[in-house]
PDB file of N, CA and C in Angstrom:
ATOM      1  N   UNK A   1      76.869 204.258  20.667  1.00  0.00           N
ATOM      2  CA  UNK A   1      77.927 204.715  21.544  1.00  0.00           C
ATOM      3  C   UNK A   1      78.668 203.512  22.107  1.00  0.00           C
ATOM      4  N   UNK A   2      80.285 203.363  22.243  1.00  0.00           N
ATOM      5  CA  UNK A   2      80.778 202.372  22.700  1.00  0.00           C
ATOM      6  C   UNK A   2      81.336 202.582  24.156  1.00  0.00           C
ATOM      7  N   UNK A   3      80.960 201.714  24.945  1.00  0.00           N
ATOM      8  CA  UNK A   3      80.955 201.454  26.375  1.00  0.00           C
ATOM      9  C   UNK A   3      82.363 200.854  26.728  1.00  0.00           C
ATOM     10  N   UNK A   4      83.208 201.233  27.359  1.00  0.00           N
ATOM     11  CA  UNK A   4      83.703 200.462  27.953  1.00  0.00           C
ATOM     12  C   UNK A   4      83.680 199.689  28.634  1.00  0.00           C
ATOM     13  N   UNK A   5      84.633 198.304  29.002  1.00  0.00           N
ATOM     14  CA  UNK A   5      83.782 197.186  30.320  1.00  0.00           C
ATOM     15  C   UNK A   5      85.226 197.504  31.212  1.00  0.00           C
ATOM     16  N   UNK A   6      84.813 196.924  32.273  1.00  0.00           N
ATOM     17  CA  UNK A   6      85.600 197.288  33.416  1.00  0.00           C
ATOM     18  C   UNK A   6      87.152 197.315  33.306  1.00  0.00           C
ATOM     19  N   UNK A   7      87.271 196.295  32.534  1.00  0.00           N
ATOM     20  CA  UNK A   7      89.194 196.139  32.464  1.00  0.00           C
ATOM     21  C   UNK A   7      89.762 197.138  31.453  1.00  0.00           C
ATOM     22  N   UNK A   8      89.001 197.667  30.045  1.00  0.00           N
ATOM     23  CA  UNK A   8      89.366 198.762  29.618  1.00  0.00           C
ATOM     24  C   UNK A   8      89.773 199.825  30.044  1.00  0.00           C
ATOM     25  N   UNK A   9      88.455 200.192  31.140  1.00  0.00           N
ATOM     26  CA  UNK A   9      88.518 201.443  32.123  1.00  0.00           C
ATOM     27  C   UNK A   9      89.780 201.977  32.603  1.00  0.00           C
ATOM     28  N   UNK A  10      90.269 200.518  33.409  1.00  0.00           N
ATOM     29  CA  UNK A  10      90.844 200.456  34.421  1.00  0.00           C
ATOM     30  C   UNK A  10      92.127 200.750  33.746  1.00  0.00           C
ATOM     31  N   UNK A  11      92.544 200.076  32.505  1.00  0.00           N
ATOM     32  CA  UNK A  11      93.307 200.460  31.821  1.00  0.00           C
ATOM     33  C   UNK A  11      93.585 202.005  31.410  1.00  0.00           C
ATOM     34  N   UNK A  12      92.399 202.201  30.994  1.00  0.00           N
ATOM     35  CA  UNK A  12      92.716 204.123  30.482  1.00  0.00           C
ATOM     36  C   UNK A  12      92.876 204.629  31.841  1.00  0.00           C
ATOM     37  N   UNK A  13      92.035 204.626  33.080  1.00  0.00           N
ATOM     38  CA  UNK A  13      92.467 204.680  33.952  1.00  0.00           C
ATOM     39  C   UNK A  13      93.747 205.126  34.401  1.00  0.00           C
ATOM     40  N   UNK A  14      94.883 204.250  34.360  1.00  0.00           N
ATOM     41  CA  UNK A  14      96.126 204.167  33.805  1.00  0.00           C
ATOM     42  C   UNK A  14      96.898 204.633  33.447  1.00  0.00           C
ATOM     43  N   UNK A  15      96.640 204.836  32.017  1.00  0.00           N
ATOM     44  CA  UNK A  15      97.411 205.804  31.052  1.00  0.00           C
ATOM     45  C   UNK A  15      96.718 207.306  31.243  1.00  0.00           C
ATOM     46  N   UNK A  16      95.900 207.599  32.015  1.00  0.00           N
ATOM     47  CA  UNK A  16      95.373 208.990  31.751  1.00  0.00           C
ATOM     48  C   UNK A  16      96.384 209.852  32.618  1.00  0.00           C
ATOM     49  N   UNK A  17      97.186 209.739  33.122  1.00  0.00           N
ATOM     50  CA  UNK A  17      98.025 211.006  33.781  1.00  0.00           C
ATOM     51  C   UNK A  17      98.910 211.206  32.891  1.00  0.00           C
ATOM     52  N   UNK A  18      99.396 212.212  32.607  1.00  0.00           N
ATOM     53  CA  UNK A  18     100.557 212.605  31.889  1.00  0.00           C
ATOM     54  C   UNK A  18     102.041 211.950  32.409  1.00  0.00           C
ATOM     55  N   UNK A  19     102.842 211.422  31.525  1.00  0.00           N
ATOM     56  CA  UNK A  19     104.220 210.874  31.558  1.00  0.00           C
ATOM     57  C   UNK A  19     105.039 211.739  32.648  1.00  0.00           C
ATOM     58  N   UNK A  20     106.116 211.271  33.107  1.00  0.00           N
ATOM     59  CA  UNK A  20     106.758 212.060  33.680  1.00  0.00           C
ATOM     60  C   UNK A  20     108.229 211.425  32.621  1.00  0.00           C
ATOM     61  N   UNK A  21     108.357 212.650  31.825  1.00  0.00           N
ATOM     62  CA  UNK A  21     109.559 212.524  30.566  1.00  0.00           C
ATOM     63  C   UNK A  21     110.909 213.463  31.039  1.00  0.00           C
ATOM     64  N   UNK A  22     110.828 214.425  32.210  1.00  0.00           N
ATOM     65  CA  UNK A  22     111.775 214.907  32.843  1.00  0.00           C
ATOM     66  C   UNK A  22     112.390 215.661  31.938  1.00  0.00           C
ATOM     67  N   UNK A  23     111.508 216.509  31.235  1.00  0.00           N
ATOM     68  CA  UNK A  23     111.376 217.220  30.617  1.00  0.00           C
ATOM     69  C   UNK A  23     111.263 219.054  31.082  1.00  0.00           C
ATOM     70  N   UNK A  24     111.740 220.207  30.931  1.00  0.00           N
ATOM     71  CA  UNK A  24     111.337 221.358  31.476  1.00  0.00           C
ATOM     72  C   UNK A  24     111.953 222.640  30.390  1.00  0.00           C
ATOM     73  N   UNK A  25     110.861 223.559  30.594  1.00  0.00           N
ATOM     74  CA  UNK A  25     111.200 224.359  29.976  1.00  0.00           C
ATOM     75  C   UNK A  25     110.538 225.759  30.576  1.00  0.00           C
ATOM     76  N   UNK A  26     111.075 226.997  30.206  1.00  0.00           N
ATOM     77  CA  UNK A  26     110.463 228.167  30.914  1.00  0.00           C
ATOM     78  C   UNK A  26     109.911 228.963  29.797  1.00  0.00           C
ATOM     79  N   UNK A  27     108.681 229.353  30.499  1.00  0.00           N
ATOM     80  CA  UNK A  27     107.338 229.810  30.035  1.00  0.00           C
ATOM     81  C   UNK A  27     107.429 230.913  30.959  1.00  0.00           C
ATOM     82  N   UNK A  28     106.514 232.109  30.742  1.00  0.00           N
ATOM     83  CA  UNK A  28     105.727 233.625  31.276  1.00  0.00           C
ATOM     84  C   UNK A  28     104.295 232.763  31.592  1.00  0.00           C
ATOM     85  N   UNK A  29     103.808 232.879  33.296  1.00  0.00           N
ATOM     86  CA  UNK A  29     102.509 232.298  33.685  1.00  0.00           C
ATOM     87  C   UNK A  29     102.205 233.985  34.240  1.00  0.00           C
ATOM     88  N   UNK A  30     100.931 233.868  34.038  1.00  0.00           N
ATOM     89  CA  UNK A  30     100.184 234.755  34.158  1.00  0.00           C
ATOM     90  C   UNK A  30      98.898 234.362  35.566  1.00  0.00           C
ATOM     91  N   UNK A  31      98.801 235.345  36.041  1.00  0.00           N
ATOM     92  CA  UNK A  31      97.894 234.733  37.143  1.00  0.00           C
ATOM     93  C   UNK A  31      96.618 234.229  36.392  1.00  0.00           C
ATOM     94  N   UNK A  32      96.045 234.542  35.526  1.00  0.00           N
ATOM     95  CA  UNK A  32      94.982 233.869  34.646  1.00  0.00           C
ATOM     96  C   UNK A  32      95.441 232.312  34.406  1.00  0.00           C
ATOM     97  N   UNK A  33      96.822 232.294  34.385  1.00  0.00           N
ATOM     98  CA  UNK A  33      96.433 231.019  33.916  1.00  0.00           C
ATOM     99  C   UNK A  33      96.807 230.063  35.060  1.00  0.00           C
ATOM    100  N   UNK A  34      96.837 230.478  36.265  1.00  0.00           N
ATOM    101  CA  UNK A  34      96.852 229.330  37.809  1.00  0.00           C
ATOM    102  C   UNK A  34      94.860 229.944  37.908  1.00  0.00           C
ATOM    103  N   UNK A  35      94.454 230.560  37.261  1.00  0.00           N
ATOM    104  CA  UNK A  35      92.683 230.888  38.011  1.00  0.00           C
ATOM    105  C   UNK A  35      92.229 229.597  36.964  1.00  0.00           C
ATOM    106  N   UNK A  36      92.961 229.584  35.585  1.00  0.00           N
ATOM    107  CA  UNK A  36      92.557 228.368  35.012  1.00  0.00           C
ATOM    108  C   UNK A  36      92.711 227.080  35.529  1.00  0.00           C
ATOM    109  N   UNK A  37      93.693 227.003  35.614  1.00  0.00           N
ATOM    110  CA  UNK A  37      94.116 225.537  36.180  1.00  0.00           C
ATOM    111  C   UNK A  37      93.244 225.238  37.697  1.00  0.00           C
ATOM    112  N   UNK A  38      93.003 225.652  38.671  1.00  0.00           N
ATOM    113  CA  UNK A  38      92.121 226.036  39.840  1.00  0.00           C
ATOM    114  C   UNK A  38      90.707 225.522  39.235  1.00  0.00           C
ATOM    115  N   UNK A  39      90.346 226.901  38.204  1.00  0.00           N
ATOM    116  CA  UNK A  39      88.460 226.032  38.011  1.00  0.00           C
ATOM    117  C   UNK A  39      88.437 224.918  37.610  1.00  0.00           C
ATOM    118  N   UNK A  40      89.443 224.714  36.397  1.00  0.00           N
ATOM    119  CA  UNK A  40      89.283 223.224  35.759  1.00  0.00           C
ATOM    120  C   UNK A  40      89.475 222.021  36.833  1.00  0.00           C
ATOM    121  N   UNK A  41      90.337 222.410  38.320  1.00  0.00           N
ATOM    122  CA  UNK A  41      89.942 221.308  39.144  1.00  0.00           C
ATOM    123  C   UNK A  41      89.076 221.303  39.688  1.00  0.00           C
ATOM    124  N   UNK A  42      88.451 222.728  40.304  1.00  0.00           N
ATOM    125  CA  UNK A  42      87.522 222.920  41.171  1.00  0.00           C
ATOM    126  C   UNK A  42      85.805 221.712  40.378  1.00  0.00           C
ATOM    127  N   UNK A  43      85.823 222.343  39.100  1.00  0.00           N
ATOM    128  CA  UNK A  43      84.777 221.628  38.027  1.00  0.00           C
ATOM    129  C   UNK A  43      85.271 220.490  37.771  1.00  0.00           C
ATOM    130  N   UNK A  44      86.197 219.638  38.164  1.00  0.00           N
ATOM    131  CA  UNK A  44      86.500 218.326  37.793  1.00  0.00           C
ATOM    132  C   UNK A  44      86.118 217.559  39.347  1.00  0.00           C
ATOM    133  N   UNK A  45      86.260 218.483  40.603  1.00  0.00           N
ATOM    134  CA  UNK A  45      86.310 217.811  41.596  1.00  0.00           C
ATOM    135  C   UNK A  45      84.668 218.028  41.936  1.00  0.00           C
ATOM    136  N   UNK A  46      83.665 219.189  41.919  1.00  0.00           N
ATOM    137  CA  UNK A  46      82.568 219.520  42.127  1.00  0.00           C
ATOM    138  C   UNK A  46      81.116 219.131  41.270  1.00  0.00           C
ATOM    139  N   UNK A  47      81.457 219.305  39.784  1.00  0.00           N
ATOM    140  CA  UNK A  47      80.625 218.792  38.964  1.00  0.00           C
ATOM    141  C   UNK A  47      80.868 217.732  38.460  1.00  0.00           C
ATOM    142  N   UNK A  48      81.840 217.058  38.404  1.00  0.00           N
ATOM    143  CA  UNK A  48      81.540 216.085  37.502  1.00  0.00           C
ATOM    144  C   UNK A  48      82.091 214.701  38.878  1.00  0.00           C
ATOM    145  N   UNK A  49      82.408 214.783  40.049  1.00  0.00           N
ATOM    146  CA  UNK A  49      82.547 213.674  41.431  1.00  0.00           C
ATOM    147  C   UNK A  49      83.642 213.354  41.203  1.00  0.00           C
ATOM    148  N   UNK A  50      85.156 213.731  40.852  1.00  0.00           N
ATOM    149  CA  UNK A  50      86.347 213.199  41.203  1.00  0.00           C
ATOM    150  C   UNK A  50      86.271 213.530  42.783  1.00  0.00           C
ATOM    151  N   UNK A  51      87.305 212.757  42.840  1.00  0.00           N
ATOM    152  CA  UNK A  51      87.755 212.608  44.538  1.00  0.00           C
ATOM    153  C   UNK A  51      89.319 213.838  44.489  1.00  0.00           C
ATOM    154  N   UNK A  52      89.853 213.448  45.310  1.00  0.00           N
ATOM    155  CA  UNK A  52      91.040 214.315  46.101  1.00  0.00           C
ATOM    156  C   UNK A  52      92.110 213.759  45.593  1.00  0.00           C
ATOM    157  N   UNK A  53      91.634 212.485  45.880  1.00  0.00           N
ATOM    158  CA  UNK A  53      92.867 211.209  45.711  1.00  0.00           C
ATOM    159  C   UNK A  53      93.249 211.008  44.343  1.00  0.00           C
ATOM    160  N   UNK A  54      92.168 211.499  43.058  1.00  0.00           N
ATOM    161  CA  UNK A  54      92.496 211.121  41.550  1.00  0.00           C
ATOM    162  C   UNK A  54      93.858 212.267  41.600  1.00  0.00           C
ATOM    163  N   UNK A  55      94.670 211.064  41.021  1.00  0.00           N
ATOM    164  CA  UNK A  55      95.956 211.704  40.483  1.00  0.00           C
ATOM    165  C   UNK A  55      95.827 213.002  39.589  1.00  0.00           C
ATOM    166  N   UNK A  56      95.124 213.257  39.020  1.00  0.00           N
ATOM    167  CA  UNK A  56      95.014 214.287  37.955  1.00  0.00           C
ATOM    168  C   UNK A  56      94.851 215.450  38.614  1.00  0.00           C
ATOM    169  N   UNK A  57      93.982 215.391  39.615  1.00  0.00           N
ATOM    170  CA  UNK A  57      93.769 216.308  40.719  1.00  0.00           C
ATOM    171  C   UNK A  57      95.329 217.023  41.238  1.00  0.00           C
ATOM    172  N   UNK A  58      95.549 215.722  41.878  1.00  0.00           N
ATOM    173  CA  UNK A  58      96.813 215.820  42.797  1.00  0.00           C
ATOM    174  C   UNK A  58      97.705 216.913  41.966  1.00  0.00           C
ATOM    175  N   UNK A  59      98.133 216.486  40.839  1.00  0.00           N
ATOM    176  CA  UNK A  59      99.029 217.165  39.634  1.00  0.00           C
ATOM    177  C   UNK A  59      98.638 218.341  39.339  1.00  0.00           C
ATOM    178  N   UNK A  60      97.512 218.610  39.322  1.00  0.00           N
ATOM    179  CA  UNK A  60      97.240 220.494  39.110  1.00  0.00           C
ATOM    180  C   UNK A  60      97.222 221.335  40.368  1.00  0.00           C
ATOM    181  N   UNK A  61      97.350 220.334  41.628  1.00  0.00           N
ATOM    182  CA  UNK A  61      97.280 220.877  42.744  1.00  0.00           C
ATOM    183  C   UNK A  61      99.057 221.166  42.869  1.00  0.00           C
ATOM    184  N   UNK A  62      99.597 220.276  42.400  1.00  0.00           N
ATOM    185  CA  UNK A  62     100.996 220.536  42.530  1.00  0.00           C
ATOM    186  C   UNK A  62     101.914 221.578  41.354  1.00  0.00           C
ATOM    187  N   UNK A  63     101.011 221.333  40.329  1.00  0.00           N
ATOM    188  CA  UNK A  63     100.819 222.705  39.397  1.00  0.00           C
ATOM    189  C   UNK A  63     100.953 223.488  39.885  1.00  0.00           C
ATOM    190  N   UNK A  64      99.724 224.015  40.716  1.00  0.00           N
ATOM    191  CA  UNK A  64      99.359 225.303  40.955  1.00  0.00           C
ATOM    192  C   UNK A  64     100.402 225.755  42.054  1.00  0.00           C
ATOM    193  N   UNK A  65     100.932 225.175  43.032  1.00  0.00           N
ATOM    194  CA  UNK A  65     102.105 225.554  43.810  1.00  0.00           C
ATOM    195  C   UNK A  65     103.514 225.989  43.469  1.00  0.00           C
ATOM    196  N   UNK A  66     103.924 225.244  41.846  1.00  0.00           N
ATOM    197  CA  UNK A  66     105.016 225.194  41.348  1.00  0.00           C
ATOM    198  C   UNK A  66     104.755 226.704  40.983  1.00  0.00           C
ATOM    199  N   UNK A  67     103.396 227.261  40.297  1.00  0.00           N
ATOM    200  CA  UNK A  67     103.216 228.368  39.730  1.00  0.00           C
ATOM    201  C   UNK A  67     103.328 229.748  40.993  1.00  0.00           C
ATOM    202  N   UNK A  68     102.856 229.168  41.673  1.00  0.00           N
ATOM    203  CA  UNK A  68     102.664 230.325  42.867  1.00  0.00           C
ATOM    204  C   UNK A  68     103.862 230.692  43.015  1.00  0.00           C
ATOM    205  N   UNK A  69     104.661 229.289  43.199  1.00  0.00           N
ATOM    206  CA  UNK A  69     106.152 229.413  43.570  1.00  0.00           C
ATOM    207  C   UNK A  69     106.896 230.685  43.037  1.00  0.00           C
ATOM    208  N   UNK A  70     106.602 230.069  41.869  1.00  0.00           N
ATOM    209  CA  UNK A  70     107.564 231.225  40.250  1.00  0.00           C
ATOM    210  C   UNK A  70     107.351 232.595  40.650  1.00  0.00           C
ATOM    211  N   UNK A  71     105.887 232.734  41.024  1.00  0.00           N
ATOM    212  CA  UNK A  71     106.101 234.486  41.541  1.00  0.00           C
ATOM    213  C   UNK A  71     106.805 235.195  42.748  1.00  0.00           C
ATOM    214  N   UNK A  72     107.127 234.248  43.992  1.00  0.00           N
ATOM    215  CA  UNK A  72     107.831 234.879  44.910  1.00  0.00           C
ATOM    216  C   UNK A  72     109.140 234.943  44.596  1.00  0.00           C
TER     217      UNK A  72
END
């Protein structure tokens, strides 16, 4: 198995949030799929020790508002 050493990390680190390409398009969301987006943070923040503060977090949290949004 290959290990990363610290400066790799820090690197993927990095690149792991998605681009912002300012890009948009309209989609049909279904409340199933904000219950998805929800566990996959809830299980990213509970089981496996992300924090609040990981960006990835932040972004499905702001997800999930954009989605809520769409229904009112």
């Amino acid at each position: 198995m290959y290990k990363m050493n610290n400066k790799e990390s820090k690197k993927n680190e990095q690149q792991l949030p998605l681009a912002n390409v300012g890009r948009s398009v309209s989609v049909e969301i279904e409340d199933r799929d904000i219950a998805t987006i929800e566990a996959l943070h809830d299980l990213l923040l509970d089981a496996h020790g992300y924090s609040l503060d990981f960006i990835t977090l932040k972004r499905a949290r702001e997800l999930t508002a954009k989605m809520y949004k769409a229904f009112d």
